[in-house]
PDB file of N, CA and C in Angstrom:
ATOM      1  N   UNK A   1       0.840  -1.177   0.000  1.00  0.00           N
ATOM      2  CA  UNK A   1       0.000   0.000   0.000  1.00  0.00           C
ATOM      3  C   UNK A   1       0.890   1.247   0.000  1.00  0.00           C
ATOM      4  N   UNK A   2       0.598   2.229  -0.770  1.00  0.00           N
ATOM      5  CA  UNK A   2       1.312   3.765  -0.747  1.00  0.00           C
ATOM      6  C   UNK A   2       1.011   4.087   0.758  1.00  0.00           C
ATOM      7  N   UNK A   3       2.155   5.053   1.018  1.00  0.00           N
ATOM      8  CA  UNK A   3       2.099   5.573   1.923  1.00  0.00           C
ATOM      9  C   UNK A   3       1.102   7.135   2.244  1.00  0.00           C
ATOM     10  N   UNK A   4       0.138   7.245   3.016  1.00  0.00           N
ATOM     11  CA  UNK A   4      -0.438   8.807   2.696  1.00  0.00           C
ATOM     12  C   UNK A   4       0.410  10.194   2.496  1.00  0.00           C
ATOM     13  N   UNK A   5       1.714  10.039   2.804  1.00  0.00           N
ATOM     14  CA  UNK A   5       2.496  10.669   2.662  1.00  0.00           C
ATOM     15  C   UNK A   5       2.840  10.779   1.101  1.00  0.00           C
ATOM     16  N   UNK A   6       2.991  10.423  -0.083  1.00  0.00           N
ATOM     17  CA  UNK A   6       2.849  10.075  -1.243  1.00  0.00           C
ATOM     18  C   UNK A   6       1.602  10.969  -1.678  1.00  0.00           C
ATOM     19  N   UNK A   7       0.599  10.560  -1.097  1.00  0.00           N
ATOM     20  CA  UNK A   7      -0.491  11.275  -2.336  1.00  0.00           C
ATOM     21  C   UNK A   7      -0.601  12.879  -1.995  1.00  0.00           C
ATOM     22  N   UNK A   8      -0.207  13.310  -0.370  1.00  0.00           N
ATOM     23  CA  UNK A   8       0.006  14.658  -0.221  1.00  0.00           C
ATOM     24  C   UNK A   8       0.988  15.266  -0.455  1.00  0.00           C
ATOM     25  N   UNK A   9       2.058  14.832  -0.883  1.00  0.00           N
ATOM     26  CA  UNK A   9       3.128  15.495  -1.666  1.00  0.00           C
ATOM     27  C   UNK A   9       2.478  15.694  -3.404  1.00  0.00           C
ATOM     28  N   UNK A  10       1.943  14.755  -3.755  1.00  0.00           N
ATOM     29  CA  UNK A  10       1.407  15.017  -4.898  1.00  0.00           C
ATOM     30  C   UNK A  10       0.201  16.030  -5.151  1.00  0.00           C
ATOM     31  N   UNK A  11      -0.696  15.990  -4.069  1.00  0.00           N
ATOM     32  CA  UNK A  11      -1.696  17.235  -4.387  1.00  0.00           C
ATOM     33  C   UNK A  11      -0.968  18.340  -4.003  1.00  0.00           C
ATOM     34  N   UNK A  12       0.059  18.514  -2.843  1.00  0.00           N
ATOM     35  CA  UNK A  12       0.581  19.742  -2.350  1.00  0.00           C
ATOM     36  C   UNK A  12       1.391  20.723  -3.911  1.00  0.00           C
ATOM     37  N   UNK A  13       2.376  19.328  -4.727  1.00  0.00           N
ATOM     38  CA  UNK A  13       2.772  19.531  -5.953  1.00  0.00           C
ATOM     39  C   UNK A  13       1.785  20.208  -6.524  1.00  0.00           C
ATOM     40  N   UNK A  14       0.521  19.368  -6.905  1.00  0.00           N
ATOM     41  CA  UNK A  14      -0.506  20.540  -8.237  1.00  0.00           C
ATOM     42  C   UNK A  14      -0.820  21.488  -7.007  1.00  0.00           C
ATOM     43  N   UNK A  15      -1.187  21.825  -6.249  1.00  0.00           N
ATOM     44  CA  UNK A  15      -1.347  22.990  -5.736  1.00  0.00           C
ATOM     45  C   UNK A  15      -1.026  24.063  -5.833  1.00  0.00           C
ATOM     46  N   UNK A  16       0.192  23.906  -5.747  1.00  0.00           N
ATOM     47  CA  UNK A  16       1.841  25.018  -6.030  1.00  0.00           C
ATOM     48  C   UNK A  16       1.356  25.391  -6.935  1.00  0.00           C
ATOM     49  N   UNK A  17       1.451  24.276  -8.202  1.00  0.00           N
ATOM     50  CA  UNK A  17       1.637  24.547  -9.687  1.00  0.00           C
ATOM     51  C   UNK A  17       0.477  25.305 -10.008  1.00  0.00           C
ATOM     52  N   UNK A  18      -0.886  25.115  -9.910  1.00  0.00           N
ATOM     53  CA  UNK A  18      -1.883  25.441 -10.252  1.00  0.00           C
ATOM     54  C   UNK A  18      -2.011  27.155  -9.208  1.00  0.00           C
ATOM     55  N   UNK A  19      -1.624  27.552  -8.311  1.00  0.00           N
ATOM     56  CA  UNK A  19      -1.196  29.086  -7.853  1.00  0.00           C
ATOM     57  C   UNK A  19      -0.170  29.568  -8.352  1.00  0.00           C
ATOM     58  N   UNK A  20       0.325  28.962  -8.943  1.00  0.00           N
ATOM     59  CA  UNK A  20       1.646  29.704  -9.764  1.00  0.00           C
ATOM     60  C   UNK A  20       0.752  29.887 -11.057  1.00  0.00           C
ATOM     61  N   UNK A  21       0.500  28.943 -11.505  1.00  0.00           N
ATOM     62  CA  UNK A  21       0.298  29.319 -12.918  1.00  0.00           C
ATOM     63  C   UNK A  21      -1.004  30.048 -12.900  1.00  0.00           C
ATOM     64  N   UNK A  22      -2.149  30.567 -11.631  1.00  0.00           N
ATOM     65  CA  UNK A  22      -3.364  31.190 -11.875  1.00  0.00           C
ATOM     66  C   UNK A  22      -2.192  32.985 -11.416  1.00  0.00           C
ATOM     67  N   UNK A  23      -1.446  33.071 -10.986  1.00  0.00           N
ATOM     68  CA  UNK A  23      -0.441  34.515 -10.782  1.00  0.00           C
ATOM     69  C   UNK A  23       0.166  34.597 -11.578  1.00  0.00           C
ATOM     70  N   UNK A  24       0.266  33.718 -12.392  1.00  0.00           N
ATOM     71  CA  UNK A  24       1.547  34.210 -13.461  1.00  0.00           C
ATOM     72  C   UNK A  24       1.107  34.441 -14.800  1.00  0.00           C
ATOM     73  N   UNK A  25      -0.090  33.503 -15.111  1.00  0.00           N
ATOM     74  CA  UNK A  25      -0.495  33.974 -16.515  1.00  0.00           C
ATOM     75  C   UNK A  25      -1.326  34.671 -16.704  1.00  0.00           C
ATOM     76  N   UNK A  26      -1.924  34.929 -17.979  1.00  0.00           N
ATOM     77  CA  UNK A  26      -2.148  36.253 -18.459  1.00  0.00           C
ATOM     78  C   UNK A  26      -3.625  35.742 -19.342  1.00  0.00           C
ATOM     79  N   UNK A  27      -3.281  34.432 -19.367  1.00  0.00           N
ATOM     80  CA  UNK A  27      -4.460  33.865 -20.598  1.00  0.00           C
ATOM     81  C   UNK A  27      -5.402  33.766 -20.068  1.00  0.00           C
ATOM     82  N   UNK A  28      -6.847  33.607 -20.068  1.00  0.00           N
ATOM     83  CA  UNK A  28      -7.720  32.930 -19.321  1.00  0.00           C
ATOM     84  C   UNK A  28      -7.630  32.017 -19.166  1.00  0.00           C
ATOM     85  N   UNK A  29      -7.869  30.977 -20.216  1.00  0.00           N
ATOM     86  CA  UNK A  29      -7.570  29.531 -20.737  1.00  0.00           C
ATOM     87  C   UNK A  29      -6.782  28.974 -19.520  1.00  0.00           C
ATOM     88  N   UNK A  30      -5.295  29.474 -19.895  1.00  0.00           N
ATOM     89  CA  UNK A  30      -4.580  28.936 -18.246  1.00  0.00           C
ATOM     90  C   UNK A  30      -4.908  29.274 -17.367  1.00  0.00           C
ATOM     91  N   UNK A  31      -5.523  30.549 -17.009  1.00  0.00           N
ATOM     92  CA  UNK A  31      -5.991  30.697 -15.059  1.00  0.00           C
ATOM     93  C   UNK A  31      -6.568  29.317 -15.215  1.00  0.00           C
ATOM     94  N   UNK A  32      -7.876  29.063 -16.291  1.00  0.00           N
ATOM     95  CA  UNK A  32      -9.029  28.126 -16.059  1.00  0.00           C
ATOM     96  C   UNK A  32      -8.137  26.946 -15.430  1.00  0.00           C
ATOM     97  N   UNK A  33      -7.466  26.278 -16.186  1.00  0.00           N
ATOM     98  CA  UNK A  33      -6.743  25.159 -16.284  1.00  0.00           C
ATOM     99  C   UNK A  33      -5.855  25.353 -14.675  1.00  0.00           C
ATOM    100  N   UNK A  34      -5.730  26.662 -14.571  1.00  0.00           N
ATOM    101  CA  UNK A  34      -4.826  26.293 -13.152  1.00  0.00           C
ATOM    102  C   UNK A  34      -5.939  26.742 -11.817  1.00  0.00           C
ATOM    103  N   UNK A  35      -7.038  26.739 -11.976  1.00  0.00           N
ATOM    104  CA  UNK A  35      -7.979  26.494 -10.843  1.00  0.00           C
ATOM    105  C   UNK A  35      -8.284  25.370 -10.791  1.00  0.00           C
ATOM    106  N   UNK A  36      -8.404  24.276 -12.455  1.00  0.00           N
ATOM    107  CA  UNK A  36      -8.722  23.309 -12.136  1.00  0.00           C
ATOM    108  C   UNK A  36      -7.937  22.760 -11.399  1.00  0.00           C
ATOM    109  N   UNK A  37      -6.557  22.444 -11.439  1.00  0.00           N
ATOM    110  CA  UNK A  37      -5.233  21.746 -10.757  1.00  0.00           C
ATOM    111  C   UNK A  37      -5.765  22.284  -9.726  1.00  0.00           C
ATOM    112  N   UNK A  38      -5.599  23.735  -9.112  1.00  0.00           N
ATOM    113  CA  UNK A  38      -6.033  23.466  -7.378  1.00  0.00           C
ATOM    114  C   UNK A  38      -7.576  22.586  -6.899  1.00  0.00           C
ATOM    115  N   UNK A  39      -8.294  22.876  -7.830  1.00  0.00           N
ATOM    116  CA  UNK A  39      -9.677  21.863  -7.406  1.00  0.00           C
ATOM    117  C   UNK A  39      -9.281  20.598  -7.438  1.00  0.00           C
ATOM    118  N   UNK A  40      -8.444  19.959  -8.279  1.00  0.00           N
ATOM    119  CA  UNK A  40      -8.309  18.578  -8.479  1.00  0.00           C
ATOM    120  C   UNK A  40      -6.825  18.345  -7.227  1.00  0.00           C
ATOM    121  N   UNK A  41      -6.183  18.806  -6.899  1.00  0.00           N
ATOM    122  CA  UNK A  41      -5.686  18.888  -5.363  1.00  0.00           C
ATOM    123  C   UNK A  41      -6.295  18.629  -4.226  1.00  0.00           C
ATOM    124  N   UNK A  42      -7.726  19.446  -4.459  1.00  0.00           N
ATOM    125  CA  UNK A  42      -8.299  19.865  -2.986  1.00  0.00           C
ATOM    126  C   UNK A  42      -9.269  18.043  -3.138  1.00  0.00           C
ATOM    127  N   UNK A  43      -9.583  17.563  -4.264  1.00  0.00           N
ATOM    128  CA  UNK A  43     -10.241  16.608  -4.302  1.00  0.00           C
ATOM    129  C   UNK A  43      -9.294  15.096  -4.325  1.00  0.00           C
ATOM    130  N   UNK A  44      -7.889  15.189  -4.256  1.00  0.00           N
ATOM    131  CA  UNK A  44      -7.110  13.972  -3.832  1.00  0.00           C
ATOM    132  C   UNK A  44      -7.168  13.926  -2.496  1.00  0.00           C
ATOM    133  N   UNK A  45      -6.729  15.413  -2.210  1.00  0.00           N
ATOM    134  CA  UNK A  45      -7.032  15.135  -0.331  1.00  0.00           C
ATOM    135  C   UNK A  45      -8.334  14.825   0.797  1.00  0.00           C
ATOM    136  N   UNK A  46      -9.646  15.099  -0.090  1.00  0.00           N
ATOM    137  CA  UNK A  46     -10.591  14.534   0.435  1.00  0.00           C
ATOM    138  C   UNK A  46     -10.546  13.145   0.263  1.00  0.00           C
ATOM    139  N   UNK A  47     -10.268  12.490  -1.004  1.00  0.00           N
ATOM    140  CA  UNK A  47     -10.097  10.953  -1.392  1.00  0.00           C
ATOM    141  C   UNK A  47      -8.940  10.500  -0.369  1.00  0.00           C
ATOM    142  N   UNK A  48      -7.973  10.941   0.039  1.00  0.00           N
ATOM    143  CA  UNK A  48      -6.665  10.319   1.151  1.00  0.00           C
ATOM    144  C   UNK A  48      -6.999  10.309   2.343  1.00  0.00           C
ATOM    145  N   UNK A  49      -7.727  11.465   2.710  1.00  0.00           N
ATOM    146  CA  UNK A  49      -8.259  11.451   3.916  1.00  0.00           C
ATOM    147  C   UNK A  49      -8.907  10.251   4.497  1.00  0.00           C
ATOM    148  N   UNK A  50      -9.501  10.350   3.615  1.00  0.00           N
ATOM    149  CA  UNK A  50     -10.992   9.563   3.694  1.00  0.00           C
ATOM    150  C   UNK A  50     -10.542   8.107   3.930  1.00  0.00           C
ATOM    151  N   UNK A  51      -9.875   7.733   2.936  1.00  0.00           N
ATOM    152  CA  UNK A  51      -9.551   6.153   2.987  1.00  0.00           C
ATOM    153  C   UNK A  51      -8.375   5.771   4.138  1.00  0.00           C
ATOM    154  N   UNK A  52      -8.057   6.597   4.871  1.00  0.00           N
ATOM    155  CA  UNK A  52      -6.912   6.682   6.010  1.00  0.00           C
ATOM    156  C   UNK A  52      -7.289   6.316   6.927  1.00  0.00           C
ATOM    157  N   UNK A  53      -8.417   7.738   7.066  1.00  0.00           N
ATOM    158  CA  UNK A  53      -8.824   8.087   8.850  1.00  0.00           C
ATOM    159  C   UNK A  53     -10.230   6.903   9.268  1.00  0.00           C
ATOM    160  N   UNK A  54     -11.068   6.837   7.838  1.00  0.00           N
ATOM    161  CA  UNK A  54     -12.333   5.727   7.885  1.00  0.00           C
ATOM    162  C   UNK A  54     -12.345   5.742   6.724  1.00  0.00           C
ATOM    163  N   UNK A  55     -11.278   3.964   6.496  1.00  0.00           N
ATOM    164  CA  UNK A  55     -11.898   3.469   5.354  1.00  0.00           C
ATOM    165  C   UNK A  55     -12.977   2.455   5.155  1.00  0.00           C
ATOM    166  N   UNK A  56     -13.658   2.515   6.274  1.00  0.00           N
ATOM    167  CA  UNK A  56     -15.197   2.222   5.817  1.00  0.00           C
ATOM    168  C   UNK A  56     -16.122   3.045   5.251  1.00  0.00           C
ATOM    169  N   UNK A  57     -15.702   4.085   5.474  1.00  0.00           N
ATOM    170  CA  UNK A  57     -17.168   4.906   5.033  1.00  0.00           C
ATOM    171  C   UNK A  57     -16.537   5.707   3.721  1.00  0.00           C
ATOM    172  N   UNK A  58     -17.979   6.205   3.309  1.00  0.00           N
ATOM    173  CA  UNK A  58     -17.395   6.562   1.751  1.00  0.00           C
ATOM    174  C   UNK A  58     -17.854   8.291   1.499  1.00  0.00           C
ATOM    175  N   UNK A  59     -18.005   8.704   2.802  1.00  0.00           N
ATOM    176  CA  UNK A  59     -18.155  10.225   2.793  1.00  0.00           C
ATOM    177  C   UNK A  59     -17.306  11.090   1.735  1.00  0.00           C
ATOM    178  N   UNK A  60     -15.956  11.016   2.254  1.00  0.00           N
ATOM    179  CA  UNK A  60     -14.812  11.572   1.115  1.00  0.00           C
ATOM    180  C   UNK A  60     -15.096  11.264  -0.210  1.00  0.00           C
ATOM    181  N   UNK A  61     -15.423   9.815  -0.896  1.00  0.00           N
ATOM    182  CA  UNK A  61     -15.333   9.768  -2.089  1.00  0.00           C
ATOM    183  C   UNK A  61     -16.656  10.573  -2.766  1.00  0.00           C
ATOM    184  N   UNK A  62     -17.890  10.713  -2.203  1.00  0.00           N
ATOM    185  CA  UNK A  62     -18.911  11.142  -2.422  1.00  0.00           C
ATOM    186  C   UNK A  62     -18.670  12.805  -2.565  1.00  0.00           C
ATOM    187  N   UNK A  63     -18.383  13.041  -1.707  1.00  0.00           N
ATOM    188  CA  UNK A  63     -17.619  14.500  -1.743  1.00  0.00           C
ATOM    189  C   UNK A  63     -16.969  15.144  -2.334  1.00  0.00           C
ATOM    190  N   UNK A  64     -15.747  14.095  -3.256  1.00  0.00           N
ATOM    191  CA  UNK A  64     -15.065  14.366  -4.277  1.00  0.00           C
ATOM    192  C   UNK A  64     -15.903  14.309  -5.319  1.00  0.00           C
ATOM    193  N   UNK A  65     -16.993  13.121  -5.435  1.00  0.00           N
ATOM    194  CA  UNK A  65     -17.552  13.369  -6.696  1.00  0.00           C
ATOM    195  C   UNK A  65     -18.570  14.731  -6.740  1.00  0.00           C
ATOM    196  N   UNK A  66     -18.949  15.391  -5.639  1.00  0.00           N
ATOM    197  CA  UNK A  66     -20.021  16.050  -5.864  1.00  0.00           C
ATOM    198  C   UNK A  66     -19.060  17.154  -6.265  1.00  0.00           C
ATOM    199  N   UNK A  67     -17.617  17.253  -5.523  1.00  0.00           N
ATOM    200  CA  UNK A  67     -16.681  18.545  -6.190  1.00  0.00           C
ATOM    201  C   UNK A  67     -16.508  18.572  -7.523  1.00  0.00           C
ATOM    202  N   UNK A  68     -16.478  17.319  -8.215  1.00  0.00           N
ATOM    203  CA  UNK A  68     -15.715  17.706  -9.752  1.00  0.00           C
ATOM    204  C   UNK A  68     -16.682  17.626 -10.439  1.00  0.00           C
ATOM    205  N   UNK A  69     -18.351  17.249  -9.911  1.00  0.00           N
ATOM    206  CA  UNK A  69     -19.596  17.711 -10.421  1.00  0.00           C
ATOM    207  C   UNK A  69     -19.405  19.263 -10.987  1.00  0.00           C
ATOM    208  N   UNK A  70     -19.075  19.818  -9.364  1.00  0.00           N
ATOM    209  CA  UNK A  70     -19.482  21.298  -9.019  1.00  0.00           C
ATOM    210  C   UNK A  70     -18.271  21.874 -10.473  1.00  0.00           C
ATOM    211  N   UNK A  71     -17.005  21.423 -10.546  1.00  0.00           N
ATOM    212  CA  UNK A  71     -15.908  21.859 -11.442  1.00  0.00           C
ATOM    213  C   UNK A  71     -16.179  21.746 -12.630  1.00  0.00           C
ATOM    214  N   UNK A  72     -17.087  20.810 -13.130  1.00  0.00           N
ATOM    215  CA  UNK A  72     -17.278  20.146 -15.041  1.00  0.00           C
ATOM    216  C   UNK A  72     -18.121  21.476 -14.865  1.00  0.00           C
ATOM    217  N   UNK A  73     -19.167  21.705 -13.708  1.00  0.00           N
ATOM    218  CA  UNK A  73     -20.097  23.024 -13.973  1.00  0.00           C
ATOM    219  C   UNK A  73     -19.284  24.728 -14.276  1.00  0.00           C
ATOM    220  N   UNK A  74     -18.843  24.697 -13.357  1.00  0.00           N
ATOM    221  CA  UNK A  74     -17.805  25.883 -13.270  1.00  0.00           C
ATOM    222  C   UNK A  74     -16.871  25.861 -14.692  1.00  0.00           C
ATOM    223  N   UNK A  75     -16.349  25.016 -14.975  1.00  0.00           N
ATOM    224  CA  UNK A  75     -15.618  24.876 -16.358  1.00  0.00           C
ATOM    225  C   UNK A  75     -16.447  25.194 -17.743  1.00  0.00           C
ATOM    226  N   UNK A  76     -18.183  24.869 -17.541  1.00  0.00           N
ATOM    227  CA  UNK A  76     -18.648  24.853 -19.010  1.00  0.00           C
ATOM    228  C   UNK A  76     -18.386  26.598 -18.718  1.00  0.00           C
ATOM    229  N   UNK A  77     -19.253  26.957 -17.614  1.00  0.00           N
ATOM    230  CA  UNK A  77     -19.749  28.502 -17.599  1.00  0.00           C
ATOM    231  C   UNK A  77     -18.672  29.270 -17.153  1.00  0.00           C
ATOM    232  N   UNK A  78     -17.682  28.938 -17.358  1.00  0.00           N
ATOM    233  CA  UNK A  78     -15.924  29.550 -17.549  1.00  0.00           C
ATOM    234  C   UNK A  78     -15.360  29.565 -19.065  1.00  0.00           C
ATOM    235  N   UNK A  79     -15.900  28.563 -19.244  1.00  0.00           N
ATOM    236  CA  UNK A  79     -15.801  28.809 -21.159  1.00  0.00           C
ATOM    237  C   UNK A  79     -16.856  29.562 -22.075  1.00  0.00           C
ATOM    238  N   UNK A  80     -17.416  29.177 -21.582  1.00  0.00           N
ATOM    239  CA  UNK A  80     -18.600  30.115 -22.043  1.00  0.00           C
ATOM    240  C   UNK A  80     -18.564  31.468 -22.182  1.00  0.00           C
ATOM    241  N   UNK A  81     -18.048  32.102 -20.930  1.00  0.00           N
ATOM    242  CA  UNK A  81     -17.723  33.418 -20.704  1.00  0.00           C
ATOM    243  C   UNK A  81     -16.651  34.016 -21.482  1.00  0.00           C
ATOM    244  N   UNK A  82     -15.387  32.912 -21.485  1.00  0.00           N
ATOM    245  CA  UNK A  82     -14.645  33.361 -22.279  1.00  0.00           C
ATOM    246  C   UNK A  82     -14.341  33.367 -23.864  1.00  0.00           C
ATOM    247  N   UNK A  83     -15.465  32.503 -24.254  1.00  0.00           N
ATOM    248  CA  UNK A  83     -16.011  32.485 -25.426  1.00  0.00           C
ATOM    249  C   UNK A  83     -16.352  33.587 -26.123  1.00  0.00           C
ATOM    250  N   UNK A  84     -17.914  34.335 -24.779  1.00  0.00           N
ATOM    251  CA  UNK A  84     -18.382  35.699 -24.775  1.00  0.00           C
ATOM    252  C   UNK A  84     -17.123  36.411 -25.494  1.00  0.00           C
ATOM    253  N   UNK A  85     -16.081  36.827 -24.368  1.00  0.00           N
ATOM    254  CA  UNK A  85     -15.063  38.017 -24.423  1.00  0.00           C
ATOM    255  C   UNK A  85     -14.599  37.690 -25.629  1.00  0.00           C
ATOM    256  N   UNK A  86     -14.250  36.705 -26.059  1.00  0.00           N
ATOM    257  CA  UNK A  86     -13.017  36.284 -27.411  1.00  0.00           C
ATOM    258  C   UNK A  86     -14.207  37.114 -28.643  1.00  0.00           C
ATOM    259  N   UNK A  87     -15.588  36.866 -28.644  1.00  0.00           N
ATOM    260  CA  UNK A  87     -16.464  37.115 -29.404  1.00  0.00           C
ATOM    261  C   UNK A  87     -16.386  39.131 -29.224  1.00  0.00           C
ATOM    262  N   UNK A  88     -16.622  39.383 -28.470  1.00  0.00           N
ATOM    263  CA  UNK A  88     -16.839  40.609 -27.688  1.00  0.00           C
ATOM    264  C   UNK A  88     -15.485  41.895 -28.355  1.00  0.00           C
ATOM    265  N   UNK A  89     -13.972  41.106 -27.941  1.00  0.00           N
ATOM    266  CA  UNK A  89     -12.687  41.821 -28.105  1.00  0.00           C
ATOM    267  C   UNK A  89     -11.625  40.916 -28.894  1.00  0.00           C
ATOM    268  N   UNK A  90     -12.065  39.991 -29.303  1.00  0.00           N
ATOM    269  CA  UNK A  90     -11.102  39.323 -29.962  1.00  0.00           C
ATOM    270  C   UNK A  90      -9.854  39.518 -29.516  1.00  0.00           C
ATOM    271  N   UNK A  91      -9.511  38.702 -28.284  1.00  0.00           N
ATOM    272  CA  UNK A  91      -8.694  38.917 -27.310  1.00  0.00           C
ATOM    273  C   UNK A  91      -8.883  37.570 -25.879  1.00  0.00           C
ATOM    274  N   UNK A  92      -8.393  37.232 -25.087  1.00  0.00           N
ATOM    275  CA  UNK A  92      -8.259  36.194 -23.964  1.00  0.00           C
ATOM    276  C   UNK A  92      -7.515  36.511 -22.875  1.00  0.00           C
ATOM    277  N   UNK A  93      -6.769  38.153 -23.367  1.00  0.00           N
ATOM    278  CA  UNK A  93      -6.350  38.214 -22.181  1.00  0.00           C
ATOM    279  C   UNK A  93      -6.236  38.750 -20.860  1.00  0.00           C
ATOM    280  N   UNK A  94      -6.059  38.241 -19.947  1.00  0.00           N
ATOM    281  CA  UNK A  94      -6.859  38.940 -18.956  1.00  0.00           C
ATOM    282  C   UNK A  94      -6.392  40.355 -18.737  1.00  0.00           C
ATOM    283  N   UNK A  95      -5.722  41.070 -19.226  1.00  0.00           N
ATOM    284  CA  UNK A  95      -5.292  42.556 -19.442  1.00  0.00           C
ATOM    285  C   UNK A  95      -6.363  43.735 -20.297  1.00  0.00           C
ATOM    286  N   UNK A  96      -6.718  43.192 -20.664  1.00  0.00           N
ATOM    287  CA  UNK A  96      -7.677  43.281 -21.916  1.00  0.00           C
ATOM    288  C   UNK A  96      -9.139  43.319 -20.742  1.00  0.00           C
ATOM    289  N   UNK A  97      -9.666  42.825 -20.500  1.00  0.00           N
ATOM    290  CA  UNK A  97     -11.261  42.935 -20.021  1.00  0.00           C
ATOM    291  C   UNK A  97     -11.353  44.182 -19.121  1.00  0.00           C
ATOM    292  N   UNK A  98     -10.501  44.811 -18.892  1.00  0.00           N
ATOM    293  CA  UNK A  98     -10.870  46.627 -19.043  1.00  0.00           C
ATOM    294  C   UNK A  98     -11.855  47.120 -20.605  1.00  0.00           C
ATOM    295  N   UNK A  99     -11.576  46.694 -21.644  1.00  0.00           N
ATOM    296  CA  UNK A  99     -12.521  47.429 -22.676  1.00  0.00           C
ATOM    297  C   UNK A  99     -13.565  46.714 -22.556  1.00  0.00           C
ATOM    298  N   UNK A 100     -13.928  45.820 -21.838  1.00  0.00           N
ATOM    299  CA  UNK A 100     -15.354  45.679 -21.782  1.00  0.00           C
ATOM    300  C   UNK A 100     -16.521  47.258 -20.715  1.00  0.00           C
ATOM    301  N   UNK A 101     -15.686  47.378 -19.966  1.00  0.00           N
ATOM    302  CA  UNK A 101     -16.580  48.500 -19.444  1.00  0.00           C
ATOM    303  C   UNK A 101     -17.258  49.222 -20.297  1.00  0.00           C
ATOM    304  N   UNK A 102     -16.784  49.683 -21.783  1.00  0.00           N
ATOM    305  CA  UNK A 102     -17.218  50.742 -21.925  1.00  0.00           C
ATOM    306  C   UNK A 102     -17.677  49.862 -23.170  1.00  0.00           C
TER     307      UNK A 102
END
């Protein structure tokens, strides 16, 4: 069996990565992609938890699924939006959604 130590070095890893890359870029596209990495972080550690502390019960896994429910949702109507803007300014980047004000 892995050690739990293993799978939290690995979500702690996309964590990082996915706050680095939602501060550092500029695209939408990548913020999107690097919220997902922190959501899909925050949903290994409910799954590790879970099977650690009580692996009888299946609270955590249920939990994870209702999160990446909640994320496929957040992702359509994150594209969508940025669909809007690309349509709007022919443009993605997040520097740019100042000319929407006016």
């Amino acid at each position: 069996m892995i050690p739990m130590e293993y799978y939290l070095i690995v979500s702690t890893i996309m964590m990082f990565v996915g706050i680095y890359g939602f501060l550092t870029r500029r695209n939408l596209l990548a913020m999107l992609i690097s919220v997902e990495l922190i959501l899909n972080s925050v949903d290994i550690n409910f799954v590790v938890f879970n099977r650690f502390l009580f692996p009888e019960q299946l609270e955590g896994f249920f939990f994870s699924l209702f999160a990446i429910g909640i994320s496929a949702a957040e992702t359509a109507v994150a594209i969508a939006i940025i669909i809007n803007i690309y349509r709007n300014i022919r443009n993605i980047q997040a520097r740019n959604l100042d000319k929407m004000k006016w």
